[in-house]
Protein backbone atom coordinates (compact mmCIF):
# COMPACT_ATOMS: atom_id res chain seq x y z
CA UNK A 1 136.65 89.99 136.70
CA UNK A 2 138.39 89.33 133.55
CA UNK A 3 136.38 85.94 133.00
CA UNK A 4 133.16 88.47 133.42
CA UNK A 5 134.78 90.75 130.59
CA UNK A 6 135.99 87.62 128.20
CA UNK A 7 132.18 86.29 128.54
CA UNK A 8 130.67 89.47 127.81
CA UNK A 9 133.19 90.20 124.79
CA UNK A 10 132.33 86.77 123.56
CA UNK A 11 128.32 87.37 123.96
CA UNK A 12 128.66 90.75 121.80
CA UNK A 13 130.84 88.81 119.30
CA UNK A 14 128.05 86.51 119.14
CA UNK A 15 125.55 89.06 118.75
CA UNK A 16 127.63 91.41 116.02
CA UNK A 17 127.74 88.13 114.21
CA UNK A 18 123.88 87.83 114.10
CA UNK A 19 123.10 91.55 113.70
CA UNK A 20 124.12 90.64 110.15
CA UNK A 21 120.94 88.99 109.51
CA UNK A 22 119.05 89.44 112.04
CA UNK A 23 118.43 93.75 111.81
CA UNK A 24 117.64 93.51 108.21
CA UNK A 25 115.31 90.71 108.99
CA UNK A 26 113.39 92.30 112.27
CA UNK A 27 113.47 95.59 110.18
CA UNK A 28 111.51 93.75 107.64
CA UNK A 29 108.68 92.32 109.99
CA UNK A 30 108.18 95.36 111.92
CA UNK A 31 107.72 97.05 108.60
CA UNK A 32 105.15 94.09 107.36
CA UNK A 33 103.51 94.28 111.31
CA UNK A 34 103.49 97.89 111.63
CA UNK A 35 102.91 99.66 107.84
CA UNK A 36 101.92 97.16 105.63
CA UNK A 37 98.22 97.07 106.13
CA UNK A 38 98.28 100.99 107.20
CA UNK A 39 99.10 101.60 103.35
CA UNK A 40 97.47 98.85 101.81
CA UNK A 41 94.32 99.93 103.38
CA UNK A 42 95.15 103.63 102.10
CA UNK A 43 95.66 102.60 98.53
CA UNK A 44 92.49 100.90 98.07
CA UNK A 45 90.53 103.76 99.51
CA UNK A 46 92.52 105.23 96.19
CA UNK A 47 90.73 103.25 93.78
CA UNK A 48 87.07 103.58 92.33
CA UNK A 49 87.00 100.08 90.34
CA UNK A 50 90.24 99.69 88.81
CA UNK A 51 93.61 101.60 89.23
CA UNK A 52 92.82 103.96 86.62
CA UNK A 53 89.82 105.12 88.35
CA UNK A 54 90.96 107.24 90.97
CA UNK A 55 88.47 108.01 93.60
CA UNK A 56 87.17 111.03 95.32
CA UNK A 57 89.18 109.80 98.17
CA UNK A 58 92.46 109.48 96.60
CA UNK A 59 91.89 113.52 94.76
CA UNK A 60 91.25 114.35 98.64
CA UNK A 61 94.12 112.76 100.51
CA UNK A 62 96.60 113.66 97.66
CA UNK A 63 95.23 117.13 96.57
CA UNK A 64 92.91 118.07 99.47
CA UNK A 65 92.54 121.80 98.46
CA UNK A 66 91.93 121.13 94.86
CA UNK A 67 89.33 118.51 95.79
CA UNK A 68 87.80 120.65 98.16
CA UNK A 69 87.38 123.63 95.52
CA UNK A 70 85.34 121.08 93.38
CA UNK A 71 83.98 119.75 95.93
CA UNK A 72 85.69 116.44 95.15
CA UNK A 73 84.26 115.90 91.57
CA UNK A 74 86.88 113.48 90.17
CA UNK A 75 85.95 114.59 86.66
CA UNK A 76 87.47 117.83 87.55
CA UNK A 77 91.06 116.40 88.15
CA UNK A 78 93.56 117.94 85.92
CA UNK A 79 95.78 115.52 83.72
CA UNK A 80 98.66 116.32 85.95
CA UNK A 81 96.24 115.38 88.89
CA UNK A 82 95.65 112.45 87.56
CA UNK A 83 99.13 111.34 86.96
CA UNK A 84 100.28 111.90 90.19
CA UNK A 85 97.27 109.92 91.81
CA UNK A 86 97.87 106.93 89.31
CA UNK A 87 101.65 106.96 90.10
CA UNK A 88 100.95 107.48 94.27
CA UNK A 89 98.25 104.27 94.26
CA UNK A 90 101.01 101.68 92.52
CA UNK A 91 103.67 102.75 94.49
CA UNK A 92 101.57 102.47 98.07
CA UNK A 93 100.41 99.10 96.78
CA UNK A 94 103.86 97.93 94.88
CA UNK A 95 106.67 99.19 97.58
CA UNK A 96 105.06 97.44 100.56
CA UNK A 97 104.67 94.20 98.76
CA UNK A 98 108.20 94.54 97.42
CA UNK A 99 109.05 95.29 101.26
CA UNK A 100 107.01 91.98 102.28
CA UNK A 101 108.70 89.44 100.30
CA UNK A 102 112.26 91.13 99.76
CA UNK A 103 112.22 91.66 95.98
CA UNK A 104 114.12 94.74 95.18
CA UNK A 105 114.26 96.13 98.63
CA UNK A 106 116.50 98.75 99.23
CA UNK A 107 115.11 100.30 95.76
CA UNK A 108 111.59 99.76 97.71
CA UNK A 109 112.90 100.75 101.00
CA UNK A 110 114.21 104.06 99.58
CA UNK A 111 110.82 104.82 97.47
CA UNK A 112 108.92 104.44 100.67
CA UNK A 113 111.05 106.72 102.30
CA UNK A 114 110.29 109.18 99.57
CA UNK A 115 106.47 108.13 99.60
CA UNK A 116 106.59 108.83 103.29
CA UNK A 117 107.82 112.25 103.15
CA UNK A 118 105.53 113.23 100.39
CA UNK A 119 102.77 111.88 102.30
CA UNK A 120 104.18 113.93 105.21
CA UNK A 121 104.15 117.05 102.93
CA UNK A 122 100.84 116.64 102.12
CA UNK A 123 99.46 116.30 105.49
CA UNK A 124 101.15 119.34 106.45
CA UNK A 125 100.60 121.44 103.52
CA UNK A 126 97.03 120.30 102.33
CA UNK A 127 95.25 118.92 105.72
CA UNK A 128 96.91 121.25 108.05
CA UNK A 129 98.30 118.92 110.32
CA UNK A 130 100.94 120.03 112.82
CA UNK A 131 104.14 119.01 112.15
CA UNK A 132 105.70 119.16 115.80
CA UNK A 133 109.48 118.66 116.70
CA UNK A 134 111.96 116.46 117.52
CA UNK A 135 113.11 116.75 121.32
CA UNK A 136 110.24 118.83 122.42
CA UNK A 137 108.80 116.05 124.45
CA UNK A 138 105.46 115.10 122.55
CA UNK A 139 104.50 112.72 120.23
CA UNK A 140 103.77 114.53 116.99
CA UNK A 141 104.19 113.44 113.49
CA UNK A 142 107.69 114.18 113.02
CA UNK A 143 108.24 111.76 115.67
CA UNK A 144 106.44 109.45 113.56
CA UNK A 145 107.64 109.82 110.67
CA UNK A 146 111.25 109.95 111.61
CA UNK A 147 110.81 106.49 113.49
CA UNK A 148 109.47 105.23 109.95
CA UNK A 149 112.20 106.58 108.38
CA UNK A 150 114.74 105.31 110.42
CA UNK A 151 112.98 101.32 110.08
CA UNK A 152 113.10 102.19 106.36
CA UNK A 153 117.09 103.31 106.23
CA UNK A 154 117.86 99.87 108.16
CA UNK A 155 116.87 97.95 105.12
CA UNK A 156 118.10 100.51 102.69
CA UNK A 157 121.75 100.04 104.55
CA UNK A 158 121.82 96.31 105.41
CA UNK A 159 119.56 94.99 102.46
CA UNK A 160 116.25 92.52 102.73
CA UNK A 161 118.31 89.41 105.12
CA UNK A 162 118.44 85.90 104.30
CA UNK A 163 114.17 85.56 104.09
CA UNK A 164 114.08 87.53 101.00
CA UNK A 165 113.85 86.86 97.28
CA UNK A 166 116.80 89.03 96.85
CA UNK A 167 119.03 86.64 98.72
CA UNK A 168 117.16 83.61 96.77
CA UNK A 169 118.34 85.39 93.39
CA UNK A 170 121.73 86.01 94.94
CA UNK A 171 122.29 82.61 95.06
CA UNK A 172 121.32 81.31 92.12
């Protein structure tokens, strides 16, 4: 029995020892696998020719009763409007590349988590969507958007791993 206990100790050892580099690092590609295209995709929808062109998409996904009350003319948009789309579209195309390659990353990892409860906001708020609960046995957006939340505060806490340019400037 106590060989059975000193091998297990040592595998755990073993595995503390790699959770160092390894979370961080899985965090990372789940993120890239799971969210990167998801906003990618989003932010070009955003766009009507260049990134200071904001499309009728982008005034409906970020202001949906606004757009709707226009019926999603973008010259209608209000300065403020306008800011607010600008600023969305460069952070859901800069965080998730900043994400990808490491650069910056809890800074990015804690902007998405901000981007992702703004976004939640706004589903809620402006497209109606239920928001649901935690422990009441369904899958509803909460849900989701905990779980991303949760990926997101692993690389806020334990930093990009070794694969990252942050580590590459940390060395030099």
């Amino acid at each position: 029995m106590t060989a059975l206990i000193s091998t297990y100790n040592n595998a755990m050892e073993k595995a503390d020892h790699a959770s160092g580099w390894l979370t961080p690092t899985l965090a990372r590609v789940v993120f890239v696998a799971v969210l990167f295209v998801y906003y990618w995709n989003s932010a070009t929808l955003k766009i009507d020719g260049s990134i200071f062109s904001p499309s009728a998409g982008a005034f409906g996904q970020i202001f949906p009763k606004a757009a709707e009350a226009v019926l999603y003319d973008v010259s209608q948009m209000t300065f403020f409007q306008r800011v607010v789309i600008f600023f969305g579209t460069v952070a859901e195309f800069a965080l998730p590349v900043l994400l990808l390659v490491g650069l910056l990353t809890r800074f990015a990892a804690l902007g998405m988590i901000g981007f992702v409860w703004v976004q939640t906001l706004t589903d809620v708020t402006g497209h109606g969507v239920k928001l649901g609960g935690l422990f009441d046995n369904a899958i509803t957006l909460m849900d989701q958007r905990v779980m991303w939340t949760f990926l997101l505060l692993v690389i806020v806490i334990n930093g990009a791993g070794p694969l990252s340019v942050d580590r590459l400037l940390r060395l030099k």
